[in-house]
Protein backbone atom coordinates (compact mmCIF):
# COMPACT_ATOMS: atom_id res chain seq x y z
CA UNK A 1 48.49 -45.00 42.43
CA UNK A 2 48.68 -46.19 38.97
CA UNK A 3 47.45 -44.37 35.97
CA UNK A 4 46.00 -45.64 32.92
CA UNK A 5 46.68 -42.96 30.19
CA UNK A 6 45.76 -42.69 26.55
CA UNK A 7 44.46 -46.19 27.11
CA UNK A 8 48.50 -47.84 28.88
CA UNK A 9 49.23 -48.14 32.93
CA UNK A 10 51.85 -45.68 34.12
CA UNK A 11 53.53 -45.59 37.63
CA UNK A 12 53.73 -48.65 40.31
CA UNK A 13 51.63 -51.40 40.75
CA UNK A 14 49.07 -51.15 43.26
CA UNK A 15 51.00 -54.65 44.18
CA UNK A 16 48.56 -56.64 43.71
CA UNK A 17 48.47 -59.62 40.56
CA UNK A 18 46.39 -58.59 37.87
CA UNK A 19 42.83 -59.66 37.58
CA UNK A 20 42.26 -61.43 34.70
CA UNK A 21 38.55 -62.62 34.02
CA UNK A 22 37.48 -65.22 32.25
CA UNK A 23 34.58 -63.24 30.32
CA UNK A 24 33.62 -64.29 27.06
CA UNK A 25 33.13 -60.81 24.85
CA UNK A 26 31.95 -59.76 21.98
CA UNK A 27 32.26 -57.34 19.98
CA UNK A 28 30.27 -56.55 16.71
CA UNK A 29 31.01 -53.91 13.77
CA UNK A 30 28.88 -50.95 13.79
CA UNK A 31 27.72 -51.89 10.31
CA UNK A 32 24.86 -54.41 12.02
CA UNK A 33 22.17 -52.84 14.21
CA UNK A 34 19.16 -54.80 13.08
CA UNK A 35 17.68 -52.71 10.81
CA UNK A 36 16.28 -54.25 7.88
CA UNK A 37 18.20 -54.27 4.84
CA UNK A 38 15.45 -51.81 3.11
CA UNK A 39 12.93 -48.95 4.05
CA UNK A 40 12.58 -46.27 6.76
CA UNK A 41 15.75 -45.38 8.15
CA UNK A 42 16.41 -42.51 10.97
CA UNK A 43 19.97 -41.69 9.60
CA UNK A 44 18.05 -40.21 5.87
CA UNK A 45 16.53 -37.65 7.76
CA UNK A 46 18.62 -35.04 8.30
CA UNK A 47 16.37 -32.75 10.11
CA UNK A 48 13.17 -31.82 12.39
CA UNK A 49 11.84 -30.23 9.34
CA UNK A 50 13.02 -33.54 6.77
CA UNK A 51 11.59 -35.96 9.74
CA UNK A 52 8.04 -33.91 10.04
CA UNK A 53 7.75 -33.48 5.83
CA UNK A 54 8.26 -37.21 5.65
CA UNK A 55 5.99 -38.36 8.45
CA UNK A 56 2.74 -36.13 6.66
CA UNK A 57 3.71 -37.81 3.77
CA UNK A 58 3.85 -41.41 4.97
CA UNK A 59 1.09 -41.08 7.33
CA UNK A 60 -2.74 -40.12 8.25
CA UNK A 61 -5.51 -40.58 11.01
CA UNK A 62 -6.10 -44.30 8.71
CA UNK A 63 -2.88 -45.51 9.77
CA UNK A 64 -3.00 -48.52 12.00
CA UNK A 65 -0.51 -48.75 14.82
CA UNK A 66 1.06 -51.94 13.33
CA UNK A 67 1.76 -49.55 9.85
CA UNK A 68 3.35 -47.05 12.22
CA UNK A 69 5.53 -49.46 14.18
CA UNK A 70 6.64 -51.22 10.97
CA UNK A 71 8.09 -47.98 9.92
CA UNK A 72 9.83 -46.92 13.00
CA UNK A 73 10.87 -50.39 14.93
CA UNK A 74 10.68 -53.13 12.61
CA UNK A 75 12.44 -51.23 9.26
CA UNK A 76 13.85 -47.58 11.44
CA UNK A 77 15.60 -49.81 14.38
CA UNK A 78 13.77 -47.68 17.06
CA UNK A 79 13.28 -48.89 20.70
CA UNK A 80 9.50 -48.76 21.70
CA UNK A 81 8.65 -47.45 24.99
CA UNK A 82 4.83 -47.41 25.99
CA UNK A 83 3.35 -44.51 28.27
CA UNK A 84 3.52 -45.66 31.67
CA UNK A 85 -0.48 -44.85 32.29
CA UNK A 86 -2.06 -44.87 28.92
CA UNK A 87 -2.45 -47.90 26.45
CA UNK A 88 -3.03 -45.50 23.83
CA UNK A 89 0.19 -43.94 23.75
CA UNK A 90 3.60 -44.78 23.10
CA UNK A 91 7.13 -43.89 21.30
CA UNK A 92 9.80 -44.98 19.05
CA UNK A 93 13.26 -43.16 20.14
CA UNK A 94 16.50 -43.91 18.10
CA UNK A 95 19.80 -42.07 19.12
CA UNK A 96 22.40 -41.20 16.56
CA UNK A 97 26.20 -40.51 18.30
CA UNK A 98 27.26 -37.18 16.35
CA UNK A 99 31.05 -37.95 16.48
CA UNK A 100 31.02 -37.84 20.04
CA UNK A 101 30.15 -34.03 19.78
CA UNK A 102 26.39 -34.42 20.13
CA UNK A 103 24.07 -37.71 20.82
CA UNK A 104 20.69 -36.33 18.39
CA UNK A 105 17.61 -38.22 19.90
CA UNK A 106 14.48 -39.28 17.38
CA UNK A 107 11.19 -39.13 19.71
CA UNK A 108 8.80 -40.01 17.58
CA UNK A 109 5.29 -40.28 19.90
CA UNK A 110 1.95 -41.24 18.91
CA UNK A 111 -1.59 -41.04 19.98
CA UNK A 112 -4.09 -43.86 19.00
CA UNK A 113 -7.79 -44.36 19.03
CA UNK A 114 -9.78 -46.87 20.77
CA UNK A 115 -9.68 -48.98 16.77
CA UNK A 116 -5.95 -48.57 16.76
CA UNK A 117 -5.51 -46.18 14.46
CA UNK A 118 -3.64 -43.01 14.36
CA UNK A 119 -4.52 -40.09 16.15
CA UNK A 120 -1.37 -38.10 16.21
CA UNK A 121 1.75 -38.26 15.45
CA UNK A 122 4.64 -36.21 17.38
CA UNK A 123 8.38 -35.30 16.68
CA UNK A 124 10.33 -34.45 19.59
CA UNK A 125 7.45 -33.51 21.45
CA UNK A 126 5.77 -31.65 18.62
CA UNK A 127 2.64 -32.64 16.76
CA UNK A 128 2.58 -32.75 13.52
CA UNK A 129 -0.62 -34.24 11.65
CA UNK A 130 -3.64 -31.77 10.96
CA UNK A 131 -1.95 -28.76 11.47
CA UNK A 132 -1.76 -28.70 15.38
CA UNK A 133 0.16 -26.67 16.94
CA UNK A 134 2.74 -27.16 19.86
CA UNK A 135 1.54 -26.64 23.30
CA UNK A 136 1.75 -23.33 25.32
CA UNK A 137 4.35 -23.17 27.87
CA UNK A 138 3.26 -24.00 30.79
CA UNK A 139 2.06 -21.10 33.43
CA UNK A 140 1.94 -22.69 36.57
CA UNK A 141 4.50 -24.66 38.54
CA UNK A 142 6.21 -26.39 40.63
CA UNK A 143 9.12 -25.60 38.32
CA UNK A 144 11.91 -28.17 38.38
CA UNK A 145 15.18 -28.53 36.81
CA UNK A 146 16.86 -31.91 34.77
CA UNK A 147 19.79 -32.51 33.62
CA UNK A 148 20.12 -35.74 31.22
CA UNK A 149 23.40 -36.90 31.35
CA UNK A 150 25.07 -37.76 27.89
CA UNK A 151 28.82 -39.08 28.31
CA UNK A 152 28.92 -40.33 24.78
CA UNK A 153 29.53 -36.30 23.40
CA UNK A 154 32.23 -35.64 25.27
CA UNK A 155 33.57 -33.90 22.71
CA UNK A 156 30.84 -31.63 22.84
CA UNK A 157 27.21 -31.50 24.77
CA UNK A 158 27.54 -34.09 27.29
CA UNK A 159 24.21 -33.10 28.99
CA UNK A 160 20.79 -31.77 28.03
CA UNK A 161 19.09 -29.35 30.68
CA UNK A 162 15.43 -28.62 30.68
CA UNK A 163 13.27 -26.75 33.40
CA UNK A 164 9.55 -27.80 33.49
CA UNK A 165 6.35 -28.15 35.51
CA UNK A 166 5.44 -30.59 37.17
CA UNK A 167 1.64 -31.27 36.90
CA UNK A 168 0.95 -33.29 40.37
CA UNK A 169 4.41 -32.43 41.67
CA UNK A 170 5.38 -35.60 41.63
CA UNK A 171 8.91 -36.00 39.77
CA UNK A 172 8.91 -39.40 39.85
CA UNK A 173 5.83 -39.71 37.78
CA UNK A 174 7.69 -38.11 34.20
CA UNK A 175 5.13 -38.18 31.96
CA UNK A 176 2.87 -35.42 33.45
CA UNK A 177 5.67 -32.70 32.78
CA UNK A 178 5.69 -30.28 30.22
CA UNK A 179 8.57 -28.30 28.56
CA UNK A 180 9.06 -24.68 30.54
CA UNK A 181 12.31 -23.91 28.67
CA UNK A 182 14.54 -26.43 26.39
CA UNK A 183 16.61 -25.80 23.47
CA UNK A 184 18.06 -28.05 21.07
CA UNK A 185 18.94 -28.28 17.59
CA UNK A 186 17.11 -28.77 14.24
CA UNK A 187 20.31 -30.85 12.39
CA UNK A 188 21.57 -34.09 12.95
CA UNK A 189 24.58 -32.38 11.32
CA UNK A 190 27.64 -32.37 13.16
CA UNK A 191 29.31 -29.80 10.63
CA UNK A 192 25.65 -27.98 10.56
CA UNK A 193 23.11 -28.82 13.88
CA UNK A 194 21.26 -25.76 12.68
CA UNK A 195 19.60 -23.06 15.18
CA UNK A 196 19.04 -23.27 18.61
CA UNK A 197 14.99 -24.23 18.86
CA UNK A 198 12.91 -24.03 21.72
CA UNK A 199 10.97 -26.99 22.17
CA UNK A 200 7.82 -27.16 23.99
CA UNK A 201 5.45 -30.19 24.59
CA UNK A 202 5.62 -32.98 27.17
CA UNK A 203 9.26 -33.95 28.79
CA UNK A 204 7.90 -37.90 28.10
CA UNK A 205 7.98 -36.71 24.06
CA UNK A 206 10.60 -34.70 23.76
CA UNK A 207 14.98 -34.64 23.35
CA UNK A 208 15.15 -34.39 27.04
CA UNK A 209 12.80 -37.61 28.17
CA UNK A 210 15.03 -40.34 31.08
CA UNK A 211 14.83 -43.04 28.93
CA UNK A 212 17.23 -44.83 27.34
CA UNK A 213 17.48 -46.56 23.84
CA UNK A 214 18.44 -50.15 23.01
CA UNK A 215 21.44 -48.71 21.44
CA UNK A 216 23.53 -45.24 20.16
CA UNK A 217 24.14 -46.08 17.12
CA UNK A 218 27.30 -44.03 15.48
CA UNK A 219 27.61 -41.31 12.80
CA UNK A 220 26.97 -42.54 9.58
CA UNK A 221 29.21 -40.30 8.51
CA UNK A 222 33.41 -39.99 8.62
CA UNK A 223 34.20 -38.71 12.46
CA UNK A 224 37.69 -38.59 11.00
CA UNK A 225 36.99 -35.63 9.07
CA UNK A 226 34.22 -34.10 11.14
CA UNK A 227 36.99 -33.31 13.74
CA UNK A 228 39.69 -32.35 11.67
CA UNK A 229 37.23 -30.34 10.19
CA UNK A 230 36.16 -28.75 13.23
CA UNK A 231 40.31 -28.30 14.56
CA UNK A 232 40.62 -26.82 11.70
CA UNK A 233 37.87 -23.71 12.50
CA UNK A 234 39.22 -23.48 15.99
CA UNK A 235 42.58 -22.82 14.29
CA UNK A 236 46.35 -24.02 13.89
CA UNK A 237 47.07 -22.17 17.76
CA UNK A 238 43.64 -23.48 19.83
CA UNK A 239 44.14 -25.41 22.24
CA UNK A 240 43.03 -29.06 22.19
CA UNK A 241 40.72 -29.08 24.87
CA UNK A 242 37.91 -29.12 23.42
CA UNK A 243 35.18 -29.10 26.71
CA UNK A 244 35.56 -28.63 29.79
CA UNK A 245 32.09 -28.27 31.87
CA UNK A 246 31.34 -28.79 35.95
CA UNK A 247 27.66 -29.44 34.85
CA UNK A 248 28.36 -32.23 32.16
CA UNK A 249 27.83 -36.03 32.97
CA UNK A 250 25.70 -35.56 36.05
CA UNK A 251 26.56 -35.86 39.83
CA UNK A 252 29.50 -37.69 40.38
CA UNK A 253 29.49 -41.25 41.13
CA UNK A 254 32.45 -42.67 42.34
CA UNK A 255 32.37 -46.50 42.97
CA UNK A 256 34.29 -47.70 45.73
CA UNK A 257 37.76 -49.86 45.23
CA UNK A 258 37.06 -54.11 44.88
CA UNK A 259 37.87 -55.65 48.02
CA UNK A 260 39.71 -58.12 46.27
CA UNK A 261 41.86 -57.70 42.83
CA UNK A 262 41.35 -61.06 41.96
CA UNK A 263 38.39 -62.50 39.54
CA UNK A 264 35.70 -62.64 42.23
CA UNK A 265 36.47 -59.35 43.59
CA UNK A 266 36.55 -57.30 40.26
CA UNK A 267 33.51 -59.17 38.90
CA UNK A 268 31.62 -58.44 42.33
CA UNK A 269 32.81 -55.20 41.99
CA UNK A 270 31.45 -54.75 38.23
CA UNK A 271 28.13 -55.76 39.08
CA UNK A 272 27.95 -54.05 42.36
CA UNK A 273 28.84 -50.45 40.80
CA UNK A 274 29.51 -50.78 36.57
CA UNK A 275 26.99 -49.59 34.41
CA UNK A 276 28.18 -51.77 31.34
CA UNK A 277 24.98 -52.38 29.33
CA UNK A 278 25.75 -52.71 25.83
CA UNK A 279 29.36 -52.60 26.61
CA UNK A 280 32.38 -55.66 26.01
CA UNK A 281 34.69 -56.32 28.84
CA UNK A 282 37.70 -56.70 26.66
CA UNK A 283 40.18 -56.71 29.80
CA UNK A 284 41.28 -56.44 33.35
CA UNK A 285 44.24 -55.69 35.54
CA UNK A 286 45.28 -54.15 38.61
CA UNK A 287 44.08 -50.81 38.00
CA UNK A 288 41.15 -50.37 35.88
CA UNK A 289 38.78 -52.45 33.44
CA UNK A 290 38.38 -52.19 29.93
CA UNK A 291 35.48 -51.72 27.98
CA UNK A 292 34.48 -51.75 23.73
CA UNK A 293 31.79 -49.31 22.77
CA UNK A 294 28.64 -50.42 21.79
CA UNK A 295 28.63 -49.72 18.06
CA UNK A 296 31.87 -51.83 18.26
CA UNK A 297 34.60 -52.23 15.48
CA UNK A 298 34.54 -50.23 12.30
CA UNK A 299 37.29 -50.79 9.22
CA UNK A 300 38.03 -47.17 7.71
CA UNK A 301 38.80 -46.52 4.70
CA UNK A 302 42.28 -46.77 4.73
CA UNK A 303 42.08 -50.60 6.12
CA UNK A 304 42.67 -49.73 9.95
CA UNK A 305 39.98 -49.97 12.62
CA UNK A 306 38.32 -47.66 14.78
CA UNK A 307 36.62 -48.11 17.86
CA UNK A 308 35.49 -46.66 21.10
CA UNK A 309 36.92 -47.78 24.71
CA UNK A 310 36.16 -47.06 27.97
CA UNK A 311 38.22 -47.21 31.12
CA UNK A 312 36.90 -47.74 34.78
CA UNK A 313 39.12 -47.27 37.62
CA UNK A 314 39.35 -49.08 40.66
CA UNK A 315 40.08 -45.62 42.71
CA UNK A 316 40.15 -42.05 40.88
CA UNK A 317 43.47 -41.63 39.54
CA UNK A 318 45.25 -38.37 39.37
CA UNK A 319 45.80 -36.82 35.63
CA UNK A 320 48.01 -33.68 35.73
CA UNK A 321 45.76 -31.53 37.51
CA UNK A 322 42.82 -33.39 36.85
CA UNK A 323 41.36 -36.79 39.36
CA UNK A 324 39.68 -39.00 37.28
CA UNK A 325 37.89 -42.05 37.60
CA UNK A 326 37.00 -43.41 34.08
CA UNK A 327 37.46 -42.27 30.59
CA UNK A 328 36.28 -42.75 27.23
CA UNK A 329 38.56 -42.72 24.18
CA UNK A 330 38.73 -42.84 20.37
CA UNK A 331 41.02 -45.63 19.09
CA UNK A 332 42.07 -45.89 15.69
CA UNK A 333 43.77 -49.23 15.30
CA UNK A 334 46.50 -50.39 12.60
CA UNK A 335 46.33 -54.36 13.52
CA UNK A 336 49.51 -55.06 10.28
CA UNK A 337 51.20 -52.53 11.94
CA UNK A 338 50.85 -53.48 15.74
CA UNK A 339 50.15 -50.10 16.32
CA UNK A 340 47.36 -47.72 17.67
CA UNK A 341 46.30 -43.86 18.25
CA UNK A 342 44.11 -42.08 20.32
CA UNK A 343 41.69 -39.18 17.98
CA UNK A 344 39.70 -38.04 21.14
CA UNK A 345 40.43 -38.61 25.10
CA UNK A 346 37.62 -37.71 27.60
CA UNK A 347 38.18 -38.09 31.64
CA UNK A 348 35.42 -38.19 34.05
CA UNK A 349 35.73 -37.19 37.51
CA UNK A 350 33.68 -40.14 38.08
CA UNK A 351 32.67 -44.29 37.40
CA UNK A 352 30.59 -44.50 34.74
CA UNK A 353 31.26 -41.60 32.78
CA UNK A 354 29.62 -39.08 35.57
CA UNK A 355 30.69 -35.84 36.94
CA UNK A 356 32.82 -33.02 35.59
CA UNK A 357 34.69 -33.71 32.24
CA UNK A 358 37.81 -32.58 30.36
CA UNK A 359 37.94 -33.72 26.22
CA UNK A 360 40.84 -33.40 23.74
CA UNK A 361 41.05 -34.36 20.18
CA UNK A 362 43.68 -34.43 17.74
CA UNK A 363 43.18 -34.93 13.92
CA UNK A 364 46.70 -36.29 13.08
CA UNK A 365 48.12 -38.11 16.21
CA UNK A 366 51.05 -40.01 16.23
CA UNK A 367 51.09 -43.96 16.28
CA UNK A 368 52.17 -45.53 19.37
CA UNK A 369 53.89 -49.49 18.85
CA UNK A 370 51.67 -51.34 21.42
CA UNK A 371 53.40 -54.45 23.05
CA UNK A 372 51.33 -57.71 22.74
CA UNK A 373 51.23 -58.50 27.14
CA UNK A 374 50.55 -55.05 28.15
CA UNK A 375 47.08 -53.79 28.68
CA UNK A 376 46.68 -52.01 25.98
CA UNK A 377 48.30 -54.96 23.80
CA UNK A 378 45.19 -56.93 25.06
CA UNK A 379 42.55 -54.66 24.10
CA UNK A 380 44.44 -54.07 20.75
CA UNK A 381 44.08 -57.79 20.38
CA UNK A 382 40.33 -58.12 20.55
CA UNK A 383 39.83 -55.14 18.55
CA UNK A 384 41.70 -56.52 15.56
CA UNK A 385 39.89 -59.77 16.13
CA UNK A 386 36.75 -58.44 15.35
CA UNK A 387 35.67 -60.01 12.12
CA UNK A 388 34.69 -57.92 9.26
CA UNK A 389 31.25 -59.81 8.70
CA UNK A 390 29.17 -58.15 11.08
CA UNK A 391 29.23 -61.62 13.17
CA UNK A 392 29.59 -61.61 16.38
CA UNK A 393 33.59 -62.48 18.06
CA UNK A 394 34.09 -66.10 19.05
């Protein structure tokens, strides 16, 4: 079995020729998410408290639904998601990547009128116009438990657990369920999340709600100093593991190996079982695919690149003591140089980021020459291509 670590195949072949696609990709710096230029943005408020001060300010029961959507979609970059049974109500969510030790979640909800204009507003599940107050914890069941898988902190909190009732115990109808017990922050800090905060409200509203955003966009921040920060308060002699959960990620998913290693049998294979939305194929070969993150390329301040990859295996693939099946790491890229680094390294027991998961991070690593054929060469390749425009790679 051949293994792929810190991003380069190790050990034999699995004898087959490499699979090669011929996949256009594209990868675009995290400085473009299309927000406008101007106004509201998520990243300026640095708090529940910041968020809910700003949103009596900006807003009243005469706002119109278009004035609220300007704020949050049009200028903040939020994905809208109407309530699946009333017309009436609907929510702006925006995820912010913490450095890969947290992914903070904006749910911003709000209630109209039959005119169209505001009602209430919510944060995170909480109202927040007129002096309401959160709802009551609910006193009746059927009780349930969710976890919400969130691979992209696997440095950190790589899944949010609530318990809540269900009002017509049906789980498959989420936006009847309201918050029994769930705690989150108050910070979208990564140095400072704040206190732990009970939330309470509707699951639909709140941190802990299935669905998904267009995009996680990254820290605004330097990560670069947020961890060495952060190695530096678990001390000179921790260890640089930073996580290691069984309930992080979600069940397991292990996708089955490609019937064939050539370019019809790994592209069947990718859209049979590979979550990839948002993510560049930037390679294949006979072992595993390679992905770039979603927020793409960024240029540092010392001219070399970072940039998030992902790795999905064909078959799990043993790591010391650990059998993984993909992994998500860190890259920090010199492209003069022809060389590369890994900052963070997370394995997942299974595809997709799922299952069990084991994290390191190191704030000084040492460079590594990459050779132009190899696998990692390739990725290397498209990352320094990446223009420095914003524009997408041609």
């Amino acid at each position: 079995m051949s293994q792929h670590v810190m991003g380069v195949h190790r050990g034999r072949r699995m004898g087959q020729k490499a699979a090669r696609l011929g996949v256009a990709c594209t990868m675009l710096l995290a400085a473009s998410h299309g927000q406008a230029a101007t106004g509201f943005r998520f990243e300026e408020q640095t708090s529940v408290d910041e968020m809910r001060a700003r949103i009596r300010r900006d807003f009243s029961e005469a706002s119109t639904r278009d004035q609220v959507r300007t704020v949050f979609v049009a200028e903040g970059g939020a994905t809208l998601k109407s309530h699946p049974r009333k017309g009436d109500v609907e929510k702006y969510i925006y995820d912010i990547n913490l450095c890969g030790y947290y992914v903070w979640r904006w749910n911003v909800s709000a209630d109209y009128r039959a005119d169209g204009r505001l009602k209430q507003l919510y944060v995170n599940a909480e109202p927040v116009l007129g002096g309401a107050e959160p709802a009551d914890p609910p006193k009746k069941g059927p009780f349930y438990r969710s976890d919400r898988p969130r691979p992209q902190a696997f440095k950190g909190e790589a899944s949010l657990a609530v318990i809540f009732a269900d009002r017509d115990a049906d789980p498959k109808t989420p936006d009847d369920q309201d918050i029994l017990t769930g705690v989150g922050p108050t910070r979208a800090d990564p140095l400072n999340l704040g206190r732990a905060y009970p939330y309470r409200g509707e699951v639909w509203r709140s941190i802990f709600d299935g669905d998904d955003a267009r995009v996680v966009v990254p820290y605004a921040g330097d990560c670069a100093a947020v961890d060495a920060s952060i190695l530096q308060q678990l001390g000179a002699a921790a260890t640089p593991m930073m996580r290691s959960s069984p309930s992080t990620g979600g069940a397991v998913q292990n996708a089955p190996r490609p019937t064939t290693l050539d370019e019809a049998g790994v592209k069947s294979w990718l859209a049979s079982h590979i979550r990839s939305d948002g993510w560049t194929l930037i390679t294949a070969d006979g072992a595993a695919v390679s992905f770039g993150g979603p927020a793409g390329v960024a240029r540092l301040a010392d001219g070399t690149l970072s940039a998030l990859v992902r790795h999905e295996y064909y078959a799990p693939a043993p790591f010391g003591d650990v059998t993984s099946q993909s992994n998500l790491q860190s890259w920090n890229v010199d492209c003069k140089g022809r060389r590369m680094r890994v900052l963070t390294f997370a394995m997942f027991e299974g595809s997709n980021l799922s299952g069990p998961s084991w994290a390191r991070a190191s704030a000084q690593p040492a460079w590594d020459e990459v050779e132009a054929d190899s696998p990692r060469g390739r990725a290397v390749k498209r990352i320094c291509e990446a223009p420095a425009t914003g524009q997408p790679l041609t």
